[in-house]
C-alpha atoms as a PDB file:
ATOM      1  CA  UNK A   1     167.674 106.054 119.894  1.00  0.00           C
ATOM      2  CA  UNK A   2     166.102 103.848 122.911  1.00  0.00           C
ATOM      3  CA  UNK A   3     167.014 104.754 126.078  1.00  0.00           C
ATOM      4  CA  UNK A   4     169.340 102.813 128.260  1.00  0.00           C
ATOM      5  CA  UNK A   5     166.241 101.914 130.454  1.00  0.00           C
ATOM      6  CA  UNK A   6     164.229 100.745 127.079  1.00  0.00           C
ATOM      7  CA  UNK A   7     167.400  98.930 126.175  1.00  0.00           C
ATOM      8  CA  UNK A   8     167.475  97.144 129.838  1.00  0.00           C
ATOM      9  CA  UNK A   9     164.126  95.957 129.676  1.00  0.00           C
ATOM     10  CA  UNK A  10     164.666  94.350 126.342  1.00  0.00           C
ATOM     11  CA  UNK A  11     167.546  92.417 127.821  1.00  0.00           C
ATOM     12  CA  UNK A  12     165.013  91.963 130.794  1.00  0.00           C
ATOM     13  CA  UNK A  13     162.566  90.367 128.741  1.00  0.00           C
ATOM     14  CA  UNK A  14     164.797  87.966 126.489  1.00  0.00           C
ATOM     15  CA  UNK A  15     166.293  86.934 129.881  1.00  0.00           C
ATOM     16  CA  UNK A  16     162.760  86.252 130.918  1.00  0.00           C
ATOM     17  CA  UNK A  17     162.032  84.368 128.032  1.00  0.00           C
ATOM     18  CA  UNK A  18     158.966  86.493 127.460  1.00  0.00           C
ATOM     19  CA  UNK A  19     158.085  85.369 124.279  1.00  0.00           C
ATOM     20  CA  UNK A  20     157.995  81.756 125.141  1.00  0.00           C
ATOM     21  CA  UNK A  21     155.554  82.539 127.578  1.00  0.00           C
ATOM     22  CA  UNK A  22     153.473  84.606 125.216  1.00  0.00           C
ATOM     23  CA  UNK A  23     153.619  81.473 122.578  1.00  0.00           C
ATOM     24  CA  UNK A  24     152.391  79.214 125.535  1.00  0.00           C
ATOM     25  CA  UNK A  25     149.124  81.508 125.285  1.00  0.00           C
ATOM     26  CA  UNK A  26     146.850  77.819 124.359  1.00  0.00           C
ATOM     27  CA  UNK A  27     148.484  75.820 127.501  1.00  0.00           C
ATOM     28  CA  UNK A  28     148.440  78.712 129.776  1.00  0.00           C
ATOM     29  CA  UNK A  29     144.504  79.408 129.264  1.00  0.00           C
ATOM     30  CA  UNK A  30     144.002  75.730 129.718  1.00  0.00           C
ATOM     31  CA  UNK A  31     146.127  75.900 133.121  1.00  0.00           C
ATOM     32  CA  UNK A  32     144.074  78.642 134.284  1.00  0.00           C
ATOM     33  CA  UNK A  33     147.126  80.831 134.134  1.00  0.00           C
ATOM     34  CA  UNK A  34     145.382  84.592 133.367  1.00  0.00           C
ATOM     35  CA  UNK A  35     146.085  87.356 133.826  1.00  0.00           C
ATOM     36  CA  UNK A  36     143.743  89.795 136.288  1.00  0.00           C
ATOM     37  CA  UNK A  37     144.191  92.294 138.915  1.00  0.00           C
ATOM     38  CA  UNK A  38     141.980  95.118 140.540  1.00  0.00           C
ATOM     39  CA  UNK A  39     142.909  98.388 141.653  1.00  0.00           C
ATOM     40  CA  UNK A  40     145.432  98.812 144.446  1.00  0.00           C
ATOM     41  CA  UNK A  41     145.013 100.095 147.881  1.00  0.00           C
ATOM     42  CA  UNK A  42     147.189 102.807 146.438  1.00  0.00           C
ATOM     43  CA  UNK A  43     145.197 103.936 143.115  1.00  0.00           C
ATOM     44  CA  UNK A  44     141.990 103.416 145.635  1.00  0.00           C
ATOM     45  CA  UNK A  45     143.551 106.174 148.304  1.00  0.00           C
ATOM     46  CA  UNK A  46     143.923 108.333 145.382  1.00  0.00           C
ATOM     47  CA  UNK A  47     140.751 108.066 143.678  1.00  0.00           C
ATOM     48  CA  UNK A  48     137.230 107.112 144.116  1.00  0.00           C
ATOM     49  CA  UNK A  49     136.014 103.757 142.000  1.00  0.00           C
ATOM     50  CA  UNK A  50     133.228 102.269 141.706  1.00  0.00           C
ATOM     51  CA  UNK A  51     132.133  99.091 139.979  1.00  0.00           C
ATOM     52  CA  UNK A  52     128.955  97.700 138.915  1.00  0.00           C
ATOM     53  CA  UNK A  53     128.250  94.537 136.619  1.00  0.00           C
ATOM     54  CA  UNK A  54     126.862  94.586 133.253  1.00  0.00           C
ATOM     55  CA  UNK A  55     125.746  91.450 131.279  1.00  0.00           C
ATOM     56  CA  UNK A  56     128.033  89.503 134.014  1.00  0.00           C
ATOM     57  CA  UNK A  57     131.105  91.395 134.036  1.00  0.00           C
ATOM     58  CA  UNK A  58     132.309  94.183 136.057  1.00  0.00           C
ATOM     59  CA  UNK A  59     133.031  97.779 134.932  1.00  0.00           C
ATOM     60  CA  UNK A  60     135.308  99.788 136.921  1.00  0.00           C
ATOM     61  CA  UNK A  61     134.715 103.668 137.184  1.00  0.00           C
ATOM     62  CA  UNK A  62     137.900 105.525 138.683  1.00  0.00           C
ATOM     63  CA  UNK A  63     137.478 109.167 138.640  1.00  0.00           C
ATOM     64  CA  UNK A  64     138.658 112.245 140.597  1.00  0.00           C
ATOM     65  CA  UNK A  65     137.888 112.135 144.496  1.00  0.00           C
ATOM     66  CA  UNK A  66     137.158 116.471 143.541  1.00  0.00           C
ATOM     67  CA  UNK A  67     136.984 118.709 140.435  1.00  0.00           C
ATOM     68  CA  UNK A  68     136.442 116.195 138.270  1.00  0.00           C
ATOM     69  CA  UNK A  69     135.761 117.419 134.627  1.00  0.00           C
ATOM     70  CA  UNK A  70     133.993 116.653 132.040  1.00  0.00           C
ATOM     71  CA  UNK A  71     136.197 114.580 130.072  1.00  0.00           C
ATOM     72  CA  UNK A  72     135.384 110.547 130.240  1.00  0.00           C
ATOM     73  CA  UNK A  73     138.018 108.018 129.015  1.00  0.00           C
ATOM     74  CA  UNK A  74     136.932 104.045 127.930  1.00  0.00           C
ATOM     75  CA  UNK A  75     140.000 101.939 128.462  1.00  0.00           C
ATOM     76  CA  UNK A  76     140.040  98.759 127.116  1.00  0.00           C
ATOM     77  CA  UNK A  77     142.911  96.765 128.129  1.00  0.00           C
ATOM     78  CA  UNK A  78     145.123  94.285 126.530  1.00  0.00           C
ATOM     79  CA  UNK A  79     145.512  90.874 126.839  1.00  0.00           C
ATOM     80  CA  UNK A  80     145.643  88.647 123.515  1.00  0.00           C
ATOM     81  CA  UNK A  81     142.102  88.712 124.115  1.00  0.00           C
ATOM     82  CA  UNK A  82     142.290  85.774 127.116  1.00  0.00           C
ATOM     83  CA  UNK A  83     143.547  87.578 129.595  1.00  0.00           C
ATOM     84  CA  UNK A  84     142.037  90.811 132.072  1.00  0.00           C
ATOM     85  CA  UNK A  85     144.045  93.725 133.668  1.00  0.00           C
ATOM     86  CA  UNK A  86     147.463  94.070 134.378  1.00  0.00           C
ATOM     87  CA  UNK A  87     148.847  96.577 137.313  1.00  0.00           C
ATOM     88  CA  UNK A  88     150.657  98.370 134.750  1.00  0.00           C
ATOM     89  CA  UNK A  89     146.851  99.121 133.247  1.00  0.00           C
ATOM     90  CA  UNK A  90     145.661 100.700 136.590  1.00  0.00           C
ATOM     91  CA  UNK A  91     148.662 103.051 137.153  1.00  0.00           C
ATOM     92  CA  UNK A  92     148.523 104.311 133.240  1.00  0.00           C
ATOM     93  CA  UNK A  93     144.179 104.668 134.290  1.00  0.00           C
ATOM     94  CA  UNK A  94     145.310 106.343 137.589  1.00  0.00           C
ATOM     95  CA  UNK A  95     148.120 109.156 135.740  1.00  0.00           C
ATOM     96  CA  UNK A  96     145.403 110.402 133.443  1.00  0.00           C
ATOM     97  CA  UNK A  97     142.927 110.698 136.081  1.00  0.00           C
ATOM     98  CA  UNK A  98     145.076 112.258 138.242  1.00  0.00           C
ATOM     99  CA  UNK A  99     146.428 114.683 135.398  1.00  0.00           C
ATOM    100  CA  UNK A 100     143.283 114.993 133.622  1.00  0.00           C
ATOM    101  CA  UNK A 101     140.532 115.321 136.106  1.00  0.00           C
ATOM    102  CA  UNK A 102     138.532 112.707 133.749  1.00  0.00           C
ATOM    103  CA  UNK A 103     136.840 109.803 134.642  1.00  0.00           C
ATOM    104  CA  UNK A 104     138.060 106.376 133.448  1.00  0.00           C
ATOM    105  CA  UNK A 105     135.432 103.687 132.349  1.00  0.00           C
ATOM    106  CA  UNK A 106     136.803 100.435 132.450  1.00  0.00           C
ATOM    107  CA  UNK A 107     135.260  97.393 131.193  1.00  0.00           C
ATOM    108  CA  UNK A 108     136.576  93.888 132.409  1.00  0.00           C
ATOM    109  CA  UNK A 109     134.687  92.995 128.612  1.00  0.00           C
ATOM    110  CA  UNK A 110     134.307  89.039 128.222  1.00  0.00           C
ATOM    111  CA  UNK A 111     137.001  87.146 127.424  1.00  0.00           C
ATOM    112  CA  UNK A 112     137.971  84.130 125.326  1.00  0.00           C
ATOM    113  CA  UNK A 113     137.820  81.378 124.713  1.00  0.00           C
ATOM    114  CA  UNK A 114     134.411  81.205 127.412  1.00  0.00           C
ATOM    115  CA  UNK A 115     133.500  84.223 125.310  1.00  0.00           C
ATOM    116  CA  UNK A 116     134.000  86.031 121.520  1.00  0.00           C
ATOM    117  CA  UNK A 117     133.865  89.019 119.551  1.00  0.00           C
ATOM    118  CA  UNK A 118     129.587  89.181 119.539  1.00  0.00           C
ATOM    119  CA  UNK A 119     129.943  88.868 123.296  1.00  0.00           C
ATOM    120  CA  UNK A 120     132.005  92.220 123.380  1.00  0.00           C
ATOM    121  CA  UNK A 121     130.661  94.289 121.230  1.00  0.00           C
ATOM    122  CA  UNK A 122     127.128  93.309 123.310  1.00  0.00           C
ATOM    123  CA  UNK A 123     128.510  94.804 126.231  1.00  0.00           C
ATOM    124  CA  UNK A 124     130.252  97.555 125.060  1.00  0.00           C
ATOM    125  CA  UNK A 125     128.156  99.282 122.066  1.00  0.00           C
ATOM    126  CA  UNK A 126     125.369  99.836 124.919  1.00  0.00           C
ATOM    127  CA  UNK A 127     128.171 100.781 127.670  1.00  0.00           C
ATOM    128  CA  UNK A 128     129.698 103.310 124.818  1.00  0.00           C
ATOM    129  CA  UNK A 129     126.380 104.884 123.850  1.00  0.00           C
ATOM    130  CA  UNK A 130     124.867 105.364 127.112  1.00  0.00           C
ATOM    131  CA  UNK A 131     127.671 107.020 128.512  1.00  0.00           C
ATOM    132  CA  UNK A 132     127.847 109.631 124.974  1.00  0.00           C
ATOM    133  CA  UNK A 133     124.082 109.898 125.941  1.00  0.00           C
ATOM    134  CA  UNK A 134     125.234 111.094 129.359  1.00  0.00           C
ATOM    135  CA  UNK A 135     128.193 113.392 129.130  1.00  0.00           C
ATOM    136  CA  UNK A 136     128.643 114.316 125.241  1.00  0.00           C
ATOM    137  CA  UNK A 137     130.083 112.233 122.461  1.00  0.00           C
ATOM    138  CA  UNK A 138     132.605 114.970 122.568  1.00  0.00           C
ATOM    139  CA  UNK A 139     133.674 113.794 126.065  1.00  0.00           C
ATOM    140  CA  UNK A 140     134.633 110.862 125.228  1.00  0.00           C
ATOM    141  CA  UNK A 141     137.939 109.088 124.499  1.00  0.00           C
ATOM    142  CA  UNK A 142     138.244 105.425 123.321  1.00  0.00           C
ATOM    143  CA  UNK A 143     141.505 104.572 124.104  1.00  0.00           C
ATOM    144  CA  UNK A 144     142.956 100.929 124.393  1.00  0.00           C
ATOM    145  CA  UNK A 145     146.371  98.940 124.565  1.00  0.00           C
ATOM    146  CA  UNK A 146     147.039  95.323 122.213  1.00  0.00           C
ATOM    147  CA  UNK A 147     143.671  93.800 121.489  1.00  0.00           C
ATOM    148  CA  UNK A 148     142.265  96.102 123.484  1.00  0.00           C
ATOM    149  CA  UNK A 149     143.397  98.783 120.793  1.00  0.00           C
ATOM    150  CA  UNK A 150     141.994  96.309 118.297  1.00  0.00           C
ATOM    151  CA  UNK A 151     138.796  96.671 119.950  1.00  0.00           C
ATOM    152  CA  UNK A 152     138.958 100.486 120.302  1.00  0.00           C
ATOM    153  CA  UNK A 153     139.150 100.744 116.578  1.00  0.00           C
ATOM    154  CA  UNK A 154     136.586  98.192 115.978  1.00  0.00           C
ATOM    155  CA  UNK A 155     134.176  99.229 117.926  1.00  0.00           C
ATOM    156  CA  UNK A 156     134.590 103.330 116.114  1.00  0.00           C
ATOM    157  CA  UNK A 157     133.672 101.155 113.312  1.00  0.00           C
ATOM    158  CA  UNK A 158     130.924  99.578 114.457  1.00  0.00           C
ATOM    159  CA  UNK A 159     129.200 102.711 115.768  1.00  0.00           C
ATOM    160  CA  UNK A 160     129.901 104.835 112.790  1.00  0.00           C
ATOM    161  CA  UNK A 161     128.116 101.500 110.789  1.00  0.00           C
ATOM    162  CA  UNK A 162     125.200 102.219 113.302  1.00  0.00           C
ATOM    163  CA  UNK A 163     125.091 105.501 113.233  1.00  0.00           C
ATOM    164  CA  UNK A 164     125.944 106.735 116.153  1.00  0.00           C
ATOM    165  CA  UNK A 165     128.077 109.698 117.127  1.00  0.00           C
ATOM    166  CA  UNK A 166     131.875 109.039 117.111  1.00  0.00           C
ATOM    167  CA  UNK A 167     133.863 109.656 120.074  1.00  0.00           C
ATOM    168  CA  UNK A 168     136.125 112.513 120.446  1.00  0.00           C
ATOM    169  CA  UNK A 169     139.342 110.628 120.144  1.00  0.00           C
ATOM    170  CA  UNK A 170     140.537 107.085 119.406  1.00  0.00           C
ATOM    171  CA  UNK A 171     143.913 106.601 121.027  1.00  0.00           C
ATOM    172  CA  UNK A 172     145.761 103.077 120.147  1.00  0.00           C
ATOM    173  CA  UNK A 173     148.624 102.083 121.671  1.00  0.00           C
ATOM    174  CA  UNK A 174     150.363  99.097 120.269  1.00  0.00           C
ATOM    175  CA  UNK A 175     147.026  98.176 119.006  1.00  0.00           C
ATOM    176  CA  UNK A 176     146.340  94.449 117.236  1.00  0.00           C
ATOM    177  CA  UNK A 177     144.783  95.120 114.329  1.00  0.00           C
ATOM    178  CA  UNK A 178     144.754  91.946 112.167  1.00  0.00           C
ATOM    179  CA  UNK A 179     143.920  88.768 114.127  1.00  0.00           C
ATOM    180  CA  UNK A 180     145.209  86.776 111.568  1.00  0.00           C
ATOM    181  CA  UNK A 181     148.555  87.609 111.661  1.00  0.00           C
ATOM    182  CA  UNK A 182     148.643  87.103 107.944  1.00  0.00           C
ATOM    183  CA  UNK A 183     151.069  90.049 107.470  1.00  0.00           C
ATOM    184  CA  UNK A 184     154.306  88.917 105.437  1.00  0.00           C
ATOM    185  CA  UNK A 185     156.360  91.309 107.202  1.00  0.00           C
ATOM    186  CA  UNK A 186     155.774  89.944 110.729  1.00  0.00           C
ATOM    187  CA  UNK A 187     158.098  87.283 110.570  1.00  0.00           C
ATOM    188  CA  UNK A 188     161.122  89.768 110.105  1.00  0.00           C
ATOM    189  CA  UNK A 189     159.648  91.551 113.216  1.00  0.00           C
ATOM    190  CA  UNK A 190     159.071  88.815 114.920  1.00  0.00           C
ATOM    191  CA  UNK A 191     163.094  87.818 115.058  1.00  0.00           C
ATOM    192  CA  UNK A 192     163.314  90.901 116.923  1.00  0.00           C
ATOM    193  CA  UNK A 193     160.596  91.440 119.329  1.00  0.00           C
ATOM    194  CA  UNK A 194     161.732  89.711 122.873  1.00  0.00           C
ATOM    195  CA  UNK A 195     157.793  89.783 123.929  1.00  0.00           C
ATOM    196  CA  UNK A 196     155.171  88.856 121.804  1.00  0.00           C
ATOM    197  CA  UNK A 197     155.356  85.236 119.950  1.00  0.00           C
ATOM    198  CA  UNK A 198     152.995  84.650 116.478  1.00  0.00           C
ATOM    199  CA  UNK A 199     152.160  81.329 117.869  1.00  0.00           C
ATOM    200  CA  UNK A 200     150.354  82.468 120.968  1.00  0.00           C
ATOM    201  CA  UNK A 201     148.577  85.819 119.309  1.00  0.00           C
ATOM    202  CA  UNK A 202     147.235  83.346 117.036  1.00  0.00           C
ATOM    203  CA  UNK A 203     145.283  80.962 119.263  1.00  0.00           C
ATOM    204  CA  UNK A 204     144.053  84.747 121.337  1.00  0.00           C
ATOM    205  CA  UNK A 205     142.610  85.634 117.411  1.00  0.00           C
ATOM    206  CA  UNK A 206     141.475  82.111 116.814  1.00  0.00           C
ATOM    207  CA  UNK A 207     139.013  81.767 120.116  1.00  0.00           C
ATOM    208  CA  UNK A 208     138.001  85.513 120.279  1.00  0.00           C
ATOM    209  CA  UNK A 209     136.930  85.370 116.344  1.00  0.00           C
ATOM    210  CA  UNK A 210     134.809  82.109 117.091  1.00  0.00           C
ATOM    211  CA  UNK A 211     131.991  82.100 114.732  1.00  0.00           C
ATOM    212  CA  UNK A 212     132.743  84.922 112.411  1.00  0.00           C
ATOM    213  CA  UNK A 213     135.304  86.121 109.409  1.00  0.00           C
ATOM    214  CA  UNK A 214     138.537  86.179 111.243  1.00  0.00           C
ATOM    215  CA  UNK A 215     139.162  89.387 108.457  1.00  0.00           C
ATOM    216  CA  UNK A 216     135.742  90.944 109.566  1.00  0.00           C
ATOM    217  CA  UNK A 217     136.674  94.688 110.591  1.00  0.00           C
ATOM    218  CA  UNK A 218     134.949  93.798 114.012  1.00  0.00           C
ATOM    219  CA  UNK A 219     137.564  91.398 114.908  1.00  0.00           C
ATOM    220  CA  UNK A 220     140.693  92.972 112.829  1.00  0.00           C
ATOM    221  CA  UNK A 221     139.351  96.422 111.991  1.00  0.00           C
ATOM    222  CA  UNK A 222     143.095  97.223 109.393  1.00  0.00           C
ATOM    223  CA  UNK A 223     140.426  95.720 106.789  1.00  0.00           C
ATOM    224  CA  UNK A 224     137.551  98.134 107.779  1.00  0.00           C
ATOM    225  CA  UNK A 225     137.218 101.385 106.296  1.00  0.00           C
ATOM    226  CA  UNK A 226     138.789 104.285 108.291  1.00  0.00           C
ATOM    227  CA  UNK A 227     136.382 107.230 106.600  1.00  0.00           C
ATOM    228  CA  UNK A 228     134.011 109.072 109.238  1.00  0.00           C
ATOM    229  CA  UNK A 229     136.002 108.383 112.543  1.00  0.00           C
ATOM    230  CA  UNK A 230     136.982 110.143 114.946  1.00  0.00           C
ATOM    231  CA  UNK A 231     140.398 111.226 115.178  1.00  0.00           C
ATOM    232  CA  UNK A 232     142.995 108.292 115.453  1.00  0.00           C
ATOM    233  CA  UNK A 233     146.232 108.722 117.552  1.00  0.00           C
ATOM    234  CA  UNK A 234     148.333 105.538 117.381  1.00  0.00           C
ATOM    235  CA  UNK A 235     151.480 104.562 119.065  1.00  0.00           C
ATOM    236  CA  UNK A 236     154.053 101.962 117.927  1.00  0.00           C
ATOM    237  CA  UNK A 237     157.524 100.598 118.434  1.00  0.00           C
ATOM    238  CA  UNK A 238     159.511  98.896 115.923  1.00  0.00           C
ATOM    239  CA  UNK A 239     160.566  96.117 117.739  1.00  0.00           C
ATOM    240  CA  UNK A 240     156.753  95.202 117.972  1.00  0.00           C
ATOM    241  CA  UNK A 241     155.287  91.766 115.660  1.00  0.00           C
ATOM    242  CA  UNK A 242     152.607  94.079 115.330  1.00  0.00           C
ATOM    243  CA  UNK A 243     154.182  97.052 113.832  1.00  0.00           C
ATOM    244  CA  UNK A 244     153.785  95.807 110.390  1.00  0.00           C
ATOM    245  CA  UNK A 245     150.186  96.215 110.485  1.00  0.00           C
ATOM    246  CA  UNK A 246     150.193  99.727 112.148  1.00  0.00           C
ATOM    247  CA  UNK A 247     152.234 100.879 109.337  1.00  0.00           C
ATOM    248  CA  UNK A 248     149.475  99.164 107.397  1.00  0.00           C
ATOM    249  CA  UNK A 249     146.809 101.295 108.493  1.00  0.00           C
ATOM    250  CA  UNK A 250     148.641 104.328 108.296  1.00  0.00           C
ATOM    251  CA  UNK A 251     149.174 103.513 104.244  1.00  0.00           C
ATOM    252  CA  UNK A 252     145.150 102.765 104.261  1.00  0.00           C
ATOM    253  CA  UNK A 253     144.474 105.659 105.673  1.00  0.00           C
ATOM    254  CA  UNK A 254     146.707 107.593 103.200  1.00  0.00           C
ATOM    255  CA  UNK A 255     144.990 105.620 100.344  1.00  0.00           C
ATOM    256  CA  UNK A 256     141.242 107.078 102.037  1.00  0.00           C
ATOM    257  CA  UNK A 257     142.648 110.392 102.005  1.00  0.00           C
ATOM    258  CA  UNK A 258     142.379 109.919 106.414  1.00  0.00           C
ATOM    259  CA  UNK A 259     144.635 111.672 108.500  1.00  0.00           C
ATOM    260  CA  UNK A 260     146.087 109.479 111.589  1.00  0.00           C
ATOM    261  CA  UNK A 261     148.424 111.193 114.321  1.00  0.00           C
ATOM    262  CA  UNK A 262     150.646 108.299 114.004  1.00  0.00           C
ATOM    263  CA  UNK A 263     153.645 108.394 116.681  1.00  0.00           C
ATOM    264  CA  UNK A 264     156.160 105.412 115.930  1.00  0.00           C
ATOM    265  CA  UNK A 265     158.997 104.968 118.241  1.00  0.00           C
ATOM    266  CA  UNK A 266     162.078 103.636 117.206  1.00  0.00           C
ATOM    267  CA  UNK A 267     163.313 100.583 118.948  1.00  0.00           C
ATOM    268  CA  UNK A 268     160.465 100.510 121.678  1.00  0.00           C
ATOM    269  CA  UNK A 269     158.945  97.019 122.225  1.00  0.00           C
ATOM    270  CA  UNK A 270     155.080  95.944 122.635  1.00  0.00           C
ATOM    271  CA  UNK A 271     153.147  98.484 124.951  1.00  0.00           C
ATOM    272  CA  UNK A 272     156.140 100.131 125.801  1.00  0.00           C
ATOM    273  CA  UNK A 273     154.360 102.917 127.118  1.00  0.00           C
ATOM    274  CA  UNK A 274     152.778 101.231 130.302  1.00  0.00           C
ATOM    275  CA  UNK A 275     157.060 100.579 131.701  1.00  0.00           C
ATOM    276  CA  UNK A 276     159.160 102.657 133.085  1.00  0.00           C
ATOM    277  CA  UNK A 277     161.186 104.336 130.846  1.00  0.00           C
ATOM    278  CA  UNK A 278     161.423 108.083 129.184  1.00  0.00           C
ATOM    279  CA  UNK A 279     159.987 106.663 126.100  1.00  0.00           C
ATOM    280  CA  UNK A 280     156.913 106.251 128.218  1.00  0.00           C
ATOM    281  CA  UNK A 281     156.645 109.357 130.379  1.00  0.00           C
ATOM    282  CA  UNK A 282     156.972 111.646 126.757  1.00  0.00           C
ATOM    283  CA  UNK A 283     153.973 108.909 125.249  1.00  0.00           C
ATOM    284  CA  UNK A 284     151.795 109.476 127.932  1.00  0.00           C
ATOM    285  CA  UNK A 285     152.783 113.693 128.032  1.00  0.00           C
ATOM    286  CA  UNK A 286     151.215 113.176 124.258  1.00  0.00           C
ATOM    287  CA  UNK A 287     148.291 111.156 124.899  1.00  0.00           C
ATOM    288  CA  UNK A 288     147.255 113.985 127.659  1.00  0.00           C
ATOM    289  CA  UNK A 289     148.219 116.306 124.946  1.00  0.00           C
ATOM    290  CA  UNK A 290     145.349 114.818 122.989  1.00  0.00           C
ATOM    291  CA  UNK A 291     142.917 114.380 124.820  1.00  0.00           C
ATOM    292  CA  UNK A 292     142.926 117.814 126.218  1.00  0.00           C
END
């Protein structure tokens, strides 16, 4: 059962009217209301980062101020696609450095509605490949929350229809893996999750699929073939509009005869595993798990 701290921020985020927020995704872009933040003085005291910009947007390096290791981690952060980093991203980027000794790579990749899916997998097939050229395939993690899970398991995908060597793991937490939110079951879950509103995840799939098949695995990669991946760990609530189609993947990946480490958490809301709760301290304990 949730804990009472996963049960408080439930109440938290109905009394914050979270979803109505998340439904006002079209007004808010048009607003300029967006999401972004950069590393705090406190994650910058504790690490060394870098940045450098690549086809016009920054990528952030954070990694161990000593005895770093070999291991490299690609986060690519949530956002319904429109929006960049959120603190709670740096602090989750900051414990695995910090528990790890890896080095995080994190892309601030273009973002609708200025940019699409092309634009992102531009940047980050070349970011991805020259960093395996670097340090190992087998060193590296693609790991990503919401769309940016989306775009974790995309861009596996894509590579493996390239031919390039898969990463070592594929972590997804929460991830959005149909942009068309044509999933039946959502609108049951979608009574019940206090964060997350169909009507503003729909405009974010909309204006980041601009100009190609909205059911293309690139942009919702639960209709892409999950054979000759690297491993897959996923992590979902169930009070999550997108848990439907995580428990759709997992029944694909059955049908492919594909094993996924799939860790579903009963009662847990969207990207419950960047609060402050148990529930998050024992998901992040099992992503370290994994990527050790």
């Amino acid at each position: 059962m949730p804990s009472i701290q996963a049960k408080l921020i439930n109440v938290v985020l109905y009394v914050l009217r979270m979803k109505r927020t998340s439904n006002r995704m079209r007004e808010r872009v048009a607003n300029g209301d967006r999401t972004y933040t950069e590393p705090s003085r406190r994650v910058h005291r504790k690490h060394h980062i870098s940045k450098k910009e690549v086809n016009g947007h920054l990528v952030w390096t954070i990694a161990p101020k000593e005895n770093a290791g070999e291991k490299h981690v690609i986060y690519l952060h949530g956002g319904a696609y429109v929006n960049s980093f959120a603190s709670q991203h740096w602090a989750l980027m900051s414990k695995l450095v910090e528990t790890l000794k890896c080095t995080v790579v994190a892309p601030n990749y273009p973002h609708a509605p200025e940019h699409c899916v092309t634009d992102v997998f531009d940047l980050l097939v070349p970011l991805y490949n020259e960093l395996a050229a670097r340090v190992g395939s087998s060193n590296v993690t693609l790991m990503g929350d919401s769309s940016g899970g989306g775009i974790s398991l995309a861009l596996a995908q894509r590579l493996r229809e390239d031919g390039y060597d898969q990463p070592a793991q594929i972590i997804l937490l929460s991830p959005w893996l149909d942009a068309t939110l044509s999933n039946p079951e959502i609108a049951k879950f979608d009574k019940v999750d206090p964060f997350l509103g169909v009507e503003g995840l729909k405009y974010g799939g909309e204006v980041y699929a601009r100009g190609v098949d909205p059911r293309s695995y690139l942009v919702s990669p639960v209709y892409g073939s999950l054979k000759n991946l690297g491993p897959i760990t996923l992590f979902i609530g169930t009070r999550d509009i997108l848990y439907p189609d995580c428990r759709k993947l997992w029944n694909n990946a059955e049908a492919e005869g594909v094993k996924i480490n799939y860790r579903e958490y009963e009662g847990m809301v969207h990207n419950w595993m960047l609060g402050p709760m148990p529930e998050a301290k024992h998901a992040i304990a099992e992503i370290i798990d994994t990527i050790k």
